[in-house]
PDB file of N, CA and C in Angstrom:
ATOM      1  N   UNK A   1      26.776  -5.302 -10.131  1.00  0.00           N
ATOM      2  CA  UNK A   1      26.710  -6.708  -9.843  1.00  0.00           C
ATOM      3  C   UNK A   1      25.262  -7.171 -10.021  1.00  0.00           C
ATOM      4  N   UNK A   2      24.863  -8.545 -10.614  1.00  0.00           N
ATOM      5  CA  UNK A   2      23.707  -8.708 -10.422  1.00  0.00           C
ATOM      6  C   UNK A   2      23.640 -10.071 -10.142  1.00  0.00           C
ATOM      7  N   UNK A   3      22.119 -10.344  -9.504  1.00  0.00           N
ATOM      8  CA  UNK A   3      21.977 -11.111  -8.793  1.00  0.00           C
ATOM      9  C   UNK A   3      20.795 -12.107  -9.154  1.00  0.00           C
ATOM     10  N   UNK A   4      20.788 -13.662  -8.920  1.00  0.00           N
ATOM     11  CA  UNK A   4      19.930 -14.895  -9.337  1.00  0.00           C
ATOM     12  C   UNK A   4      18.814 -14.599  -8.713  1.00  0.00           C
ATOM     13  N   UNK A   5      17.569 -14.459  -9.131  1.00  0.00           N
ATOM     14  CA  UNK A   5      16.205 -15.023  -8.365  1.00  0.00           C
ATOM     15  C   UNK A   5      15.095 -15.192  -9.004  1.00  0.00           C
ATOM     16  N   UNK A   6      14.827 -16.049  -9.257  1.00  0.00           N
ATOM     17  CA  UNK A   6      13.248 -16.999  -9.644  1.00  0.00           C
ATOM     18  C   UNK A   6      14.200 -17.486 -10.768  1.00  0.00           C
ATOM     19  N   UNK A   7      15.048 -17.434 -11.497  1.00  0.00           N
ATOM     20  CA  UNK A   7      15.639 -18.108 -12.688  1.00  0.00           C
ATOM     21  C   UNK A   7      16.592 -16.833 -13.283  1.00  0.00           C
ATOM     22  N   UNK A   8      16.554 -15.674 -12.666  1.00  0.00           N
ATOM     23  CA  UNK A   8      16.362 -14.178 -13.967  1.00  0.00           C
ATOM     24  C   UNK A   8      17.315 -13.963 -13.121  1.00  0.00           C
ATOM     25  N   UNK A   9      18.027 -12.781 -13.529  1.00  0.00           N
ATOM     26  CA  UNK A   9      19.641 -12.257 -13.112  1.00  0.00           C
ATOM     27  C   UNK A   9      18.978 -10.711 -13.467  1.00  0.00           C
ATOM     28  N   UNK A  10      19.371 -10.009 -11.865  1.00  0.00           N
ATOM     29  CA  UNK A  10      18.905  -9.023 -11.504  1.00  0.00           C
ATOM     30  C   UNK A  10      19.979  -8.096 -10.957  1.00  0.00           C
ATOM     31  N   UNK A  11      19.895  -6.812 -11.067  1.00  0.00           N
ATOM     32  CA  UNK A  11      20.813  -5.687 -10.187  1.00  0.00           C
ATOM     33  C   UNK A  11      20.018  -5.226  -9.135  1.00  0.00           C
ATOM     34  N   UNK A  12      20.948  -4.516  -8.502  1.00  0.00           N
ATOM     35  CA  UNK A  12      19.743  -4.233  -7.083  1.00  0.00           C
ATOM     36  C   UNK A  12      18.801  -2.886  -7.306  1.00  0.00           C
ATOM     37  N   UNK A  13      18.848  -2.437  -8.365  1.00  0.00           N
ATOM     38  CA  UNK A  13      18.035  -1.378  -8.806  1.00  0.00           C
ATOM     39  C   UNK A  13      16.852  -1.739  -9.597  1.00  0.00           C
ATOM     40  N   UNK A  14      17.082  -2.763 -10.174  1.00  0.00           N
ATOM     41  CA  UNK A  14      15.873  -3.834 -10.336  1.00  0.00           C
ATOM     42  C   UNK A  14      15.488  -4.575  -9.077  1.00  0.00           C
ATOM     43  N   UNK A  15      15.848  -5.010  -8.659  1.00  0.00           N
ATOM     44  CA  UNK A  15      14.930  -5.750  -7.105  1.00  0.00           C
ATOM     45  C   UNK A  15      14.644  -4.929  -6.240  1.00  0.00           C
ATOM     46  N   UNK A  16      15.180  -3.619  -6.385  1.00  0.00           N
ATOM     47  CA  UNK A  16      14.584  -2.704  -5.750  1.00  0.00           C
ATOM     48  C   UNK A  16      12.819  -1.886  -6.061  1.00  0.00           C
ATOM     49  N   UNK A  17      12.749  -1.929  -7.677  1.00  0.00           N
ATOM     50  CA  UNK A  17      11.712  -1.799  -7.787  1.00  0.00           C
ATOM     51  C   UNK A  17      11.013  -2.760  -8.253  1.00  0.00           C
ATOM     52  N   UNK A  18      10.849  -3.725  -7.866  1.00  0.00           N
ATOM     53  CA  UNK A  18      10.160  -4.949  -7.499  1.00  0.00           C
ATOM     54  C   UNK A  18       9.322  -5.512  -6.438  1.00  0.00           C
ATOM     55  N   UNK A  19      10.741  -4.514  -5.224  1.00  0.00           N
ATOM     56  CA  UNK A  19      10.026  -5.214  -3.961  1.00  0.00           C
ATOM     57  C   UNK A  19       9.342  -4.107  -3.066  1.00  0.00           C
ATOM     58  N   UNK A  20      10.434  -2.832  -3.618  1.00  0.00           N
ATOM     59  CA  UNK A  20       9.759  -1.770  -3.173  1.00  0.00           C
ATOM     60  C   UNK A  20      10.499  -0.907  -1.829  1.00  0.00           C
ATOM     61  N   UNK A  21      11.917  -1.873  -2.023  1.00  0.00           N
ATOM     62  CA  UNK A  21      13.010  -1.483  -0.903  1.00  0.00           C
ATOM     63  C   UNK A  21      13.498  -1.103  -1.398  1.00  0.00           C
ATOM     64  N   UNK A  22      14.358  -0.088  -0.924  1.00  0.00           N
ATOM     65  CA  UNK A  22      15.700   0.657  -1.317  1.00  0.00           C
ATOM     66  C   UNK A  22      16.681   0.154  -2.028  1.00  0.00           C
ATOM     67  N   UNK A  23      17.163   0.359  -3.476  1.00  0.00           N
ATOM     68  CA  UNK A  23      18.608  -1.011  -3.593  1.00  0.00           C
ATOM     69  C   UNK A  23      19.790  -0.756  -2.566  1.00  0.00           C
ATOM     70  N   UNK A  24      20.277   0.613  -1.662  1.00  0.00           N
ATOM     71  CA  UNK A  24      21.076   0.430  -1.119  1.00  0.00           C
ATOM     72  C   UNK A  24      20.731  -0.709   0.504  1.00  0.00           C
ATOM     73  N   UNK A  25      19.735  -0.680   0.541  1.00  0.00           N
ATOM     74  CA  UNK A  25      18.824  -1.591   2.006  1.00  0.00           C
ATOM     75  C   UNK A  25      19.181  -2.557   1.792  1.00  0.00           C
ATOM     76  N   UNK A  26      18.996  -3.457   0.277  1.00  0.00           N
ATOM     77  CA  UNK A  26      19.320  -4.205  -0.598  1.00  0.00           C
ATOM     78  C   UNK A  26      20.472  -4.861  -0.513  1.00  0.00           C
ATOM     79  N   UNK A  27      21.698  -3.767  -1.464  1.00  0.00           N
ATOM     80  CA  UNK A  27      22.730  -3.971  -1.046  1.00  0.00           C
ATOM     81  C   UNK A  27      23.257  -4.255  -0.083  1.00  0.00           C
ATOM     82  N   UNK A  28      22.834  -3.521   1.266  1.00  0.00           N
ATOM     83  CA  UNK A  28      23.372  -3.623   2.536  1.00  0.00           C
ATOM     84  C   UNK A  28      23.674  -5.044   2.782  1.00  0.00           C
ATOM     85  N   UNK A  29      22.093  -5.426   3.024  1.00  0.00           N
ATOM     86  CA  UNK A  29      21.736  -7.023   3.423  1.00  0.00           C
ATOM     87  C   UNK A  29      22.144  -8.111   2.935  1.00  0.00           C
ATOM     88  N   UNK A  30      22.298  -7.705   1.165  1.00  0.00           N
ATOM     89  CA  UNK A  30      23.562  -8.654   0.530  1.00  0.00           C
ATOM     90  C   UNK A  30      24.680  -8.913   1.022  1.00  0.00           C
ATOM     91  N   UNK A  31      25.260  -7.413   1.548  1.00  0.00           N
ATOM     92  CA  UNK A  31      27.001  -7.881   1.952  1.00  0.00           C
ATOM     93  C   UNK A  31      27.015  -8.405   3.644  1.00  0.00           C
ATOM     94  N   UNK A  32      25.655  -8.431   4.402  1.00  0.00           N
ATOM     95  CA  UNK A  32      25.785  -8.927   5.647  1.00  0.00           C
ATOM     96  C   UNK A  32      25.262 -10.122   5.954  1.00  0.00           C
ATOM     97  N   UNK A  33      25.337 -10.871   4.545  1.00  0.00           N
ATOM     98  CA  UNK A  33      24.880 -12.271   3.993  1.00  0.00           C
ATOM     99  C   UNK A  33      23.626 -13.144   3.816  1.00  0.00           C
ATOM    100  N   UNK A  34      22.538 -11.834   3.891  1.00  0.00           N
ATOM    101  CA  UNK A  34      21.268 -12.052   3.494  1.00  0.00           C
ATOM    102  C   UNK A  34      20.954 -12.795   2.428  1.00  0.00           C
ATOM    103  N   UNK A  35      20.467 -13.960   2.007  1.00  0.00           N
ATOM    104  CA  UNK A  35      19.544 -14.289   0.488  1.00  0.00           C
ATOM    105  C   UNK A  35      19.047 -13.191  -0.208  1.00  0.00           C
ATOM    106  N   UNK A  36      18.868 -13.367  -1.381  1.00  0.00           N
ATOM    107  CA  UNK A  36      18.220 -12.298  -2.035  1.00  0.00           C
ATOM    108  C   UNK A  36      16.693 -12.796  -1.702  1.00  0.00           C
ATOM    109  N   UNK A  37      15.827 -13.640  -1.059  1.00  0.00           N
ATOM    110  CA  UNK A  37      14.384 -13.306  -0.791  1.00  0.00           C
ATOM    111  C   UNK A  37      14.823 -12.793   0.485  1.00  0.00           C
ATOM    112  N   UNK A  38      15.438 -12.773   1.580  1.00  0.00           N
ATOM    113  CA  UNK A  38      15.316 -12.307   2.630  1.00  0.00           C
ATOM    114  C   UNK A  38      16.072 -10.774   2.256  1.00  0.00           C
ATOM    115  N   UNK A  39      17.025 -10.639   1.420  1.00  0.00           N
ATOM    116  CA  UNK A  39      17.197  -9.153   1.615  1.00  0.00           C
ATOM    117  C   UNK A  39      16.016  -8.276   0.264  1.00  0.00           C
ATOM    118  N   UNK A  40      15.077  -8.748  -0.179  1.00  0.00           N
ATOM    119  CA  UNK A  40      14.305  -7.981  -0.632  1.00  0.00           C
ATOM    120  C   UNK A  40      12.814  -7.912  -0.169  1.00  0.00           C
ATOM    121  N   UNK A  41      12.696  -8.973   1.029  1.00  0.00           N
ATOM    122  CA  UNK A  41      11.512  -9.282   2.004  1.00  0.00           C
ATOM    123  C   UNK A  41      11.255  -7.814   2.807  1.00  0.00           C
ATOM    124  N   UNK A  42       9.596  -7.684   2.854  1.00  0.00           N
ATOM    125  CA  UNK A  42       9.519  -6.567   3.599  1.00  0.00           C
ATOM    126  C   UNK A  42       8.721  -7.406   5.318  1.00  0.00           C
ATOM    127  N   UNK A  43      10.015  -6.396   6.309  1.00  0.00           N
ATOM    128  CA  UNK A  43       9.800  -7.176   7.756  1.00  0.00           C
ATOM    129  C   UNK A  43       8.515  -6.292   7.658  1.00  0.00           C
ATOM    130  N   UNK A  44       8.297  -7.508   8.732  1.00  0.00           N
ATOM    131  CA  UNK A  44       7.143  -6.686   9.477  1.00  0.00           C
ATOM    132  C   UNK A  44       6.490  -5.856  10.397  1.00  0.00           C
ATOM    133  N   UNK A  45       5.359  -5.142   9.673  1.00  0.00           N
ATOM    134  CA  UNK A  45       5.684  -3.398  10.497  1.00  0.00           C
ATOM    135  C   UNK A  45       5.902  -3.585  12.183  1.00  0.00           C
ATOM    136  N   UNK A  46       5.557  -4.352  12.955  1.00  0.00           N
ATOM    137  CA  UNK A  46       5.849  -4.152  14.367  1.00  0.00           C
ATOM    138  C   UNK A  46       7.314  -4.215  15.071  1.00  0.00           C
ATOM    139  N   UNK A  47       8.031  -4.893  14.224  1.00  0.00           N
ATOM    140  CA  UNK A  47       9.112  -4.703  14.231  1.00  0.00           C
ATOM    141  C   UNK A  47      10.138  -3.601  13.956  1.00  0.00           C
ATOM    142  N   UNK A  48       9.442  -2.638  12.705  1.00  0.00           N
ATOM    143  CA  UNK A  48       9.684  -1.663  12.429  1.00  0.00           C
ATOM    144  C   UNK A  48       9.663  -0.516  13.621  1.00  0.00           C
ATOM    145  N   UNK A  49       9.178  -0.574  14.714  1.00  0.00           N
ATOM    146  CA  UNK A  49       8.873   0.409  15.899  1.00  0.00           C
ATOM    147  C   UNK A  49      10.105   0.019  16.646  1.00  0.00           C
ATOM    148  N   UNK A  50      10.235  -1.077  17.044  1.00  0.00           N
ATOM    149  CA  UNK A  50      11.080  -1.514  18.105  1.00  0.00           C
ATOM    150  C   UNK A  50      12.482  -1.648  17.510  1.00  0.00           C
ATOM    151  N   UNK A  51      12.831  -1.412  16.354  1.00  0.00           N
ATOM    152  CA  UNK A  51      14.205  -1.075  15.552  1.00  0.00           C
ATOM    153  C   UNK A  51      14.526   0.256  15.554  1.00  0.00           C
ATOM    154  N   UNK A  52      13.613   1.333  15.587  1.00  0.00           N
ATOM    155  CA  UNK A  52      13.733   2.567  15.217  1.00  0.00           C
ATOM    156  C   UNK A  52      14.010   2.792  16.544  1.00  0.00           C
ATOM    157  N   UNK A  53      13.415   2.633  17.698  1.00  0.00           N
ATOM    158  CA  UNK A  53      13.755   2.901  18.875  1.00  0.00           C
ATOM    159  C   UNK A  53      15.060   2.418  19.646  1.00  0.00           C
ATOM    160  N   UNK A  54      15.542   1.111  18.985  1.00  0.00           N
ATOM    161  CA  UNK A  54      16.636   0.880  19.415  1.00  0.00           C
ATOM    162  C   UNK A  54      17.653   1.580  18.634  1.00  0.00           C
ATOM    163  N   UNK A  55      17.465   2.231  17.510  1.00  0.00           N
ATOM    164  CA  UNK A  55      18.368   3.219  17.171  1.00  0.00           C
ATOM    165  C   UNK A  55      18.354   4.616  17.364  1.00  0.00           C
ATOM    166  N   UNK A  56      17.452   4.989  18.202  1.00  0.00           N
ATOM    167  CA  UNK A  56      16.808   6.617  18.836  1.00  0.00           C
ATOM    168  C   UNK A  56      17.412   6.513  20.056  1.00  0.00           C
ATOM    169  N   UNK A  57      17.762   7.458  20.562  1.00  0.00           N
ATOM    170  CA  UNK A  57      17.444   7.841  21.853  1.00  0.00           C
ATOM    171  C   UNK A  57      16.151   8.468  22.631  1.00  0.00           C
ATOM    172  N   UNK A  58      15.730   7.800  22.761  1.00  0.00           N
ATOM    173  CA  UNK A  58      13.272   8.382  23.398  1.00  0.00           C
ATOM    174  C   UNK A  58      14.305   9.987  24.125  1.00  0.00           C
ATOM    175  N   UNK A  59      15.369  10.200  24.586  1.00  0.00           N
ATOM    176  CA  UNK A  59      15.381  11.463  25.527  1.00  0.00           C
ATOM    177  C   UNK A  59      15.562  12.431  24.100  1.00  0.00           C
ATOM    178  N   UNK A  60      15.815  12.651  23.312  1.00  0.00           N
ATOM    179  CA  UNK A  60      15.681  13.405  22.271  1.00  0.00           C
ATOM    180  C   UNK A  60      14.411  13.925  21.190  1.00  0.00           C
ATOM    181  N   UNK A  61      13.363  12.926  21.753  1.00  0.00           N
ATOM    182  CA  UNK A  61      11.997  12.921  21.552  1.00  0.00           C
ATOM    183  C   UNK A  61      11.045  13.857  22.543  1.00  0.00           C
ATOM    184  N   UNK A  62      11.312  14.755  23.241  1.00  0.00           N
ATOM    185  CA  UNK A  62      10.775  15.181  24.592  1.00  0.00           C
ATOM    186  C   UNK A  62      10.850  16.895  24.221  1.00  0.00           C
ATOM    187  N   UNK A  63       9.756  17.382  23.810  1.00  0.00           N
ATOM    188  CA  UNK A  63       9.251  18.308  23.579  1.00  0.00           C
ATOM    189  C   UNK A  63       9.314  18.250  21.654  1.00  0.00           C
ATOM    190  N   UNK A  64       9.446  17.094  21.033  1.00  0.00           N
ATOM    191  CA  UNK A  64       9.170  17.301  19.379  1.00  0.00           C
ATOM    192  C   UNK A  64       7.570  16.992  19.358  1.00  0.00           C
ATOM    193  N   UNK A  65       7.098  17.294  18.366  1.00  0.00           N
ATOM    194  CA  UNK A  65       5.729  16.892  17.998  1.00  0.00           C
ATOM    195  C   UNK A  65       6.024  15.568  17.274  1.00  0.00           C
ATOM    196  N   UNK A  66       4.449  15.118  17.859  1.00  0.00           N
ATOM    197  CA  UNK A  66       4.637  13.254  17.151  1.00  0.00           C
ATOM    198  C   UNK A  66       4.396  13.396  15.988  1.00  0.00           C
ATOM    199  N   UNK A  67       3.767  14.179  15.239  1.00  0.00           N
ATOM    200  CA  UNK A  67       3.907  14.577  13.362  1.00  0.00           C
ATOM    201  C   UNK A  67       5.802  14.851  13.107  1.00  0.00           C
ATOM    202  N   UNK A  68       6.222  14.855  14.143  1.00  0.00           N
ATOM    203  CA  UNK A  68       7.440  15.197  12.952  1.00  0.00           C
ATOM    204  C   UNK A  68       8.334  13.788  13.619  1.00  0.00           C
ATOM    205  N   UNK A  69       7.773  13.408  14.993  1.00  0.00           N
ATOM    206  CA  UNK A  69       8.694  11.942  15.243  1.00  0.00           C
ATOM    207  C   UNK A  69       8.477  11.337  13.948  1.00  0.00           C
ATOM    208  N   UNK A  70       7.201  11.067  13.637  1.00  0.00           N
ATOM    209  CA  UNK A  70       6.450   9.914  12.899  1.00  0.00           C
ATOM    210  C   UNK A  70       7.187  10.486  11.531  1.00  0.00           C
ATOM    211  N   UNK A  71       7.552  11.354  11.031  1.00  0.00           N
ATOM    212  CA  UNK A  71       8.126  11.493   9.810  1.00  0.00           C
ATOM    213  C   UNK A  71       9.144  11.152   9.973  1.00  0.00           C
ATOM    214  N   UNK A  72      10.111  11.503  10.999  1.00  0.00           N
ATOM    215  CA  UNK A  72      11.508  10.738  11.071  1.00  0.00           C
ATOM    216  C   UNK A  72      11.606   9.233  10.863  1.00  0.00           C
ATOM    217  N   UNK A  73      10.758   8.841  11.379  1.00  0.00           N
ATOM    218  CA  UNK A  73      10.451   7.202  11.573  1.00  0.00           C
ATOM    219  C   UNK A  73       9.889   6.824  10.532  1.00  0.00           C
ATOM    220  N   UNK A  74       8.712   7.272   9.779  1.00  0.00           N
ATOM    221  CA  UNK A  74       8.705   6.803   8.430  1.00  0.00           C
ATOM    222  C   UNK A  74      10.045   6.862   7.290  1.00  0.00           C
ATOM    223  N   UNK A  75      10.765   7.901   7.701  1.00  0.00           N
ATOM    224  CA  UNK A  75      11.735   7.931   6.427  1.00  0.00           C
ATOM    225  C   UNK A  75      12.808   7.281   6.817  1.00  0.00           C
ATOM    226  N   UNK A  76      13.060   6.564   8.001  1.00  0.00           N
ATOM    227  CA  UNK A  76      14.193   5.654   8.586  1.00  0.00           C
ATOM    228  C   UNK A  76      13.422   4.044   7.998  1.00  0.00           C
ATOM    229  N   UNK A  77      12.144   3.864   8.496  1.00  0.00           N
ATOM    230  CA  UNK A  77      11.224   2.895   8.463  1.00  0.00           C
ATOM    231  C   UNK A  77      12.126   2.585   6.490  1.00  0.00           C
ATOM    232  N   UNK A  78      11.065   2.980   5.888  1.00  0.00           N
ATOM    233  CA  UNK A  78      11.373   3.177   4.285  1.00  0.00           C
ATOM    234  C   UNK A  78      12.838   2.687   4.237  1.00  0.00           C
ATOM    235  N   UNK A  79      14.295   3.454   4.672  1.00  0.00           N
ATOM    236  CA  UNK A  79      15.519   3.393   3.976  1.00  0.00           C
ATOM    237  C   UNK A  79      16.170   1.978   4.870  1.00  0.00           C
ATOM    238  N   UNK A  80      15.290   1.238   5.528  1.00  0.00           N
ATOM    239  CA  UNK A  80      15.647   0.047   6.328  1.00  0.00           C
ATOM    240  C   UNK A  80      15.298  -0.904   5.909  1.00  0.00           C
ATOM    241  N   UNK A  81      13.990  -0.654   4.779  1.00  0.00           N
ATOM    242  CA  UNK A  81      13.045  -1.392   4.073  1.00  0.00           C
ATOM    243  C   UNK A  81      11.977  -2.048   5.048  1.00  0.00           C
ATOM    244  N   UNK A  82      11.689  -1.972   5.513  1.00  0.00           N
ATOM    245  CA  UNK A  82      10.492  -1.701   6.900  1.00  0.00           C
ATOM    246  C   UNK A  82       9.522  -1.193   5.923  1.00  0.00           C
ATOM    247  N   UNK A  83       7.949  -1.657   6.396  1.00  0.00           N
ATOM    248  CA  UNK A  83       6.922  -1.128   5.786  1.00  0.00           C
ATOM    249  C   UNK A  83       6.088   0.059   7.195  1.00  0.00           C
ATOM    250  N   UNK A  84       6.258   0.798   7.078  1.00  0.00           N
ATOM    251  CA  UNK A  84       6.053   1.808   8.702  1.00  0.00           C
ATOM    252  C   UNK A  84       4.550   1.968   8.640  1.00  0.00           C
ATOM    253  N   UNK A  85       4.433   1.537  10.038  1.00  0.00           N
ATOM    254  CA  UNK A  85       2.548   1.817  10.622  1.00  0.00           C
ATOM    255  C   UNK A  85       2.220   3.226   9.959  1.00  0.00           C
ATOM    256  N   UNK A  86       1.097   3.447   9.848  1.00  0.00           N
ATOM    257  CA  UNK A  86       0.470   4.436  10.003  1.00  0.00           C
ATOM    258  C   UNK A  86       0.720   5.490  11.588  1.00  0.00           C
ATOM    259  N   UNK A  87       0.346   6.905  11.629  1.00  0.00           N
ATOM    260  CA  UNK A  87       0.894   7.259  12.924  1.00  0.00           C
ATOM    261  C   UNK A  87       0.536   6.695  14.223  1.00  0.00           C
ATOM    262  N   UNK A  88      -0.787   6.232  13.886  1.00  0.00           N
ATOM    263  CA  UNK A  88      -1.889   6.097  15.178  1.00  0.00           C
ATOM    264  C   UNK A  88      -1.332   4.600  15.658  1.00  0.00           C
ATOM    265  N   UNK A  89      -1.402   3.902  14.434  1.00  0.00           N
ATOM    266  CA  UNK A  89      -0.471   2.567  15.453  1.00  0.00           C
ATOM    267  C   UNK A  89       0.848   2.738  15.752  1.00  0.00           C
ATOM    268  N   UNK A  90       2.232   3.807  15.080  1.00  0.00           N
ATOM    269  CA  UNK A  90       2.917   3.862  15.914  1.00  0.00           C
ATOM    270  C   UNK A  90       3.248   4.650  16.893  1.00  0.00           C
ATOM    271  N   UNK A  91       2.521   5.825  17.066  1.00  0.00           N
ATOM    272  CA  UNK A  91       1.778   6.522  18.314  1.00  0.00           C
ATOM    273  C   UNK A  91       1.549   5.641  19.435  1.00  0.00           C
ATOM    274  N   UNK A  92       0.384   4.734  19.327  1.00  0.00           N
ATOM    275  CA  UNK A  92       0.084   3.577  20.587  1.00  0.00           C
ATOM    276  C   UNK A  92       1.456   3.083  20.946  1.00  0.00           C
ATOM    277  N   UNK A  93       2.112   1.984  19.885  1.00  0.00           N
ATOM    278  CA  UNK A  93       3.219   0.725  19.994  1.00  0.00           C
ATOM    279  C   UNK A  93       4.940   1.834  20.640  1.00  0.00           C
ATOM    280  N   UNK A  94       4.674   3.460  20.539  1.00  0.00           N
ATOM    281  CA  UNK A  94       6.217   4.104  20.810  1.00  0.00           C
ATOM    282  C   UNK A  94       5.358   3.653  22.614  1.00  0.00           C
ATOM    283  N   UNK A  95       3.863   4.425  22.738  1.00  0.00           N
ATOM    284  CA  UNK A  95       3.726   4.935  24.323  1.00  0.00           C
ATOM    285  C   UNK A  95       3.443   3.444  25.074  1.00  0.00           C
ATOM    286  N   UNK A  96       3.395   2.361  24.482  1.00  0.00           N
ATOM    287  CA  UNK A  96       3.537   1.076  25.025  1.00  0.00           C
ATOM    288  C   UNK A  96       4.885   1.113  25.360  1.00  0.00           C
ATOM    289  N   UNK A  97       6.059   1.173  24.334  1.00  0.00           N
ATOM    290  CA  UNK A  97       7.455   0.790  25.051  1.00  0.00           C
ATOM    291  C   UNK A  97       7.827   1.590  25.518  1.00  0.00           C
ATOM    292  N   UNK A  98       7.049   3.239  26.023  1.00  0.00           N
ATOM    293  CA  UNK A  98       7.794   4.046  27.074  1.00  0.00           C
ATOM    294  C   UNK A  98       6.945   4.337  27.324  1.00  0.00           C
ATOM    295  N   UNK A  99       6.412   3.585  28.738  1.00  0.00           N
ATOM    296  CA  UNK A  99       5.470   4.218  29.449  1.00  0.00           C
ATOM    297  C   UNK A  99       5.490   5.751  30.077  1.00  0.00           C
ATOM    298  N   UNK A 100       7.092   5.900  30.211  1.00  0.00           N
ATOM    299  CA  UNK A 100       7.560   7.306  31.085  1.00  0.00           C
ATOM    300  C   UNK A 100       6.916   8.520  30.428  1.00  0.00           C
ATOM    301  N   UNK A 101       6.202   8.171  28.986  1.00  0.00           N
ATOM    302  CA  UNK A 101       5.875   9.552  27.853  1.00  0.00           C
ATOM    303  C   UNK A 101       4.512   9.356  28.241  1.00  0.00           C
ATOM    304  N   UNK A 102       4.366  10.783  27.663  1.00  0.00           N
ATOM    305  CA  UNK A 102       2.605  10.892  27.203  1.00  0.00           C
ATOM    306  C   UNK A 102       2.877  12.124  26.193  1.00  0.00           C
ATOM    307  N   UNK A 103       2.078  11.941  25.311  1.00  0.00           N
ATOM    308  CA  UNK A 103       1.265  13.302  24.596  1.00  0.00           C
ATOM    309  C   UNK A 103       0.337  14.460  25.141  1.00  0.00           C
ATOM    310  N   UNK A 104       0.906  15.681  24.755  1.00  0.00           N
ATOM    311  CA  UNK A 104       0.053  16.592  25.496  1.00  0.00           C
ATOM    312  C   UNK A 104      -0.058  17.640  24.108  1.00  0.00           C
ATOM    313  N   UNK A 105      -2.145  17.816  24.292  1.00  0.00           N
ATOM    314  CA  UNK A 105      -2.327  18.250  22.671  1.00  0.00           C
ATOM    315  C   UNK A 105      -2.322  20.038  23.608  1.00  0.00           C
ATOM    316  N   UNK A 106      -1.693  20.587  22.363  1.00  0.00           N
ATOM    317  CA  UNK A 106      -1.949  22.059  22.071  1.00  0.00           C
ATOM    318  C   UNK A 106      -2.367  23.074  20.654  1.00  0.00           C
ATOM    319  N   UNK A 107      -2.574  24.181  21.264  1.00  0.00           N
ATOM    320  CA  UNK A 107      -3.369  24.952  20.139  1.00  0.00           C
ATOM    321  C   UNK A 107      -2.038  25.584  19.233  1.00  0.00           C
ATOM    322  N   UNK A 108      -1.819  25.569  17.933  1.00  0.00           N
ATOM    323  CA  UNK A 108      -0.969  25.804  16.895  1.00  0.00           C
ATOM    324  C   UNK A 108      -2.173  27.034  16.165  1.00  0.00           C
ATOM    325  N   UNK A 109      -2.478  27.959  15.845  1.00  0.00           N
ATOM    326  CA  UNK A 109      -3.510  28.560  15.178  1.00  0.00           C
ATOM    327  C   UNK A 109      -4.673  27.554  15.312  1.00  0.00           C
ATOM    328  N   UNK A 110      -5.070  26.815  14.203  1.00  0.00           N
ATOM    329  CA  UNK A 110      -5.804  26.218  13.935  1.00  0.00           C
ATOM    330  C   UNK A 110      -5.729  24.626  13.954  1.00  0.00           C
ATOM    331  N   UNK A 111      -4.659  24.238  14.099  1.00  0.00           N
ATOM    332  CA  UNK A 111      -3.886  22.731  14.062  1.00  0.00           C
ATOM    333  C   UNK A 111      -3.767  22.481  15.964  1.00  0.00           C
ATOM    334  N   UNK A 112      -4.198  21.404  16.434  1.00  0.00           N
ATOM    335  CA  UNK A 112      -3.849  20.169  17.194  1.00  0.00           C
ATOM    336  C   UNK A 112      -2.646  19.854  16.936  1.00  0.00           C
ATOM    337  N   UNK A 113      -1.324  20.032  18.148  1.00  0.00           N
ATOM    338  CA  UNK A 113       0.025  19.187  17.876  1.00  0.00           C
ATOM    339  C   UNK A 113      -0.284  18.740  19.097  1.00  0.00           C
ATOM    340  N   UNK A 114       0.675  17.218  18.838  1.00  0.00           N
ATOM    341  CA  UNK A 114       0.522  16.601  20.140  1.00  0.00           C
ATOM    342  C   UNK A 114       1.840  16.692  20.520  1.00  0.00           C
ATOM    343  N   UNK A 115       2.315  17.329  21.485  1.00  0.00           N
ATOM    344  CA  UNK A 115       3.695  16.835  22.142  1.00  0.00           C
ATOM    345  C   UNK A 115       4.322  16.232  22.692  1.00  0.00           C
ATOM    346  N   UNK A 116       5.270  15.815  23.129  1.00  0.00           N
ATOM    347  CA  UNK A 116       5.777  14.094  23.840  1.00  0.00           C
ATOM    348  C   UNK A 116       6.262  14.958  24.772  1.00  0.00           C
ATOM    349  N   UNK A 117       5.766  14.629  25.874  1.00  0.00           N
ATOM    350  CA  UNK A 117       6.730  15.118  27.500  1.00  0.00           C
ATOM    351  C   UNK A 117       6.348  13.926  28.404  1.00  0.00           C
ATOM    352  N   UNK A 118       7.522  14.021  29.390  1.00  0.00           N
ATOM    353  CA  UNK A 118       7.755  12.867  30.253  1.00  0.00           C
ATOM    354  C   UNK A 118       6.314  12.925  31.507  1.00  0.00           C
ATOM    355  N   UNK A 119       5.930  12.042  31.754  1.00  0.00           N
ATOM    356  CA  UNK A 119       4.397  11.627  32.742  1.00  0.00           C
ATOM    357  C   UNK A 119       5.360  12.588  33.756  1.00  0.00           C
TER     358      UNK A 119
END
């Protein structure tokens, strides 16, 4: 199927690499009656935290390292079409909306992991 925008007739595998979203993100937002500027719009990253969390459960986060939260969340971030913080701002913006966490750093050989356990 393809689709009208700026004058030009597009598929979502073209507006996908255009905008830099997924065409299935794309697609999605098409069939849940998005515009094509709003379903190829990238939200904005703070929003991107507080979506991922409303689709997480934080009690399943409690003894992972925040290097591998933050990869989960970047690669959810990405297939949502979300542009995802860097770790350190979403490090701060997760321990803002759950105060109940903290990070606790330990020795790996030579590597710093930080771990998420409850205050």
């Amino acid at each position: 199927m393809r689709y009208e925008y700026k004058g030009s007739w597009y598929t979502p595998n073209q507006l996908s690499e255009m905008s830099g979203i997924p065409a299935h993100t794309i697609r999605d937002r098409l069939r849940r009656g998005y515009s094509i500027e709003e379903a190829i719009k990238v939200v904005a990253t703070q929003d991107s935290v507080k979506e991922f969390c409303a689709a997480s459960l934080w009690e399943d986060w409690i003894g992972m390292p925040m290097n591998d939260l933050f990869k989960i969340y970047w690669r959810w971030s990405i297939s949502q079409g979300y542009s995802p913080l860097q770790i350190q701002g979403f490090s701060r913006q997760l321990m803002s909306m759950y105060p109940m966490l903290k990070t606790v750093p330990t020795k790996c050989g030579d590597k710093c992991v930080r771990i998420i356990r409850l205050k």
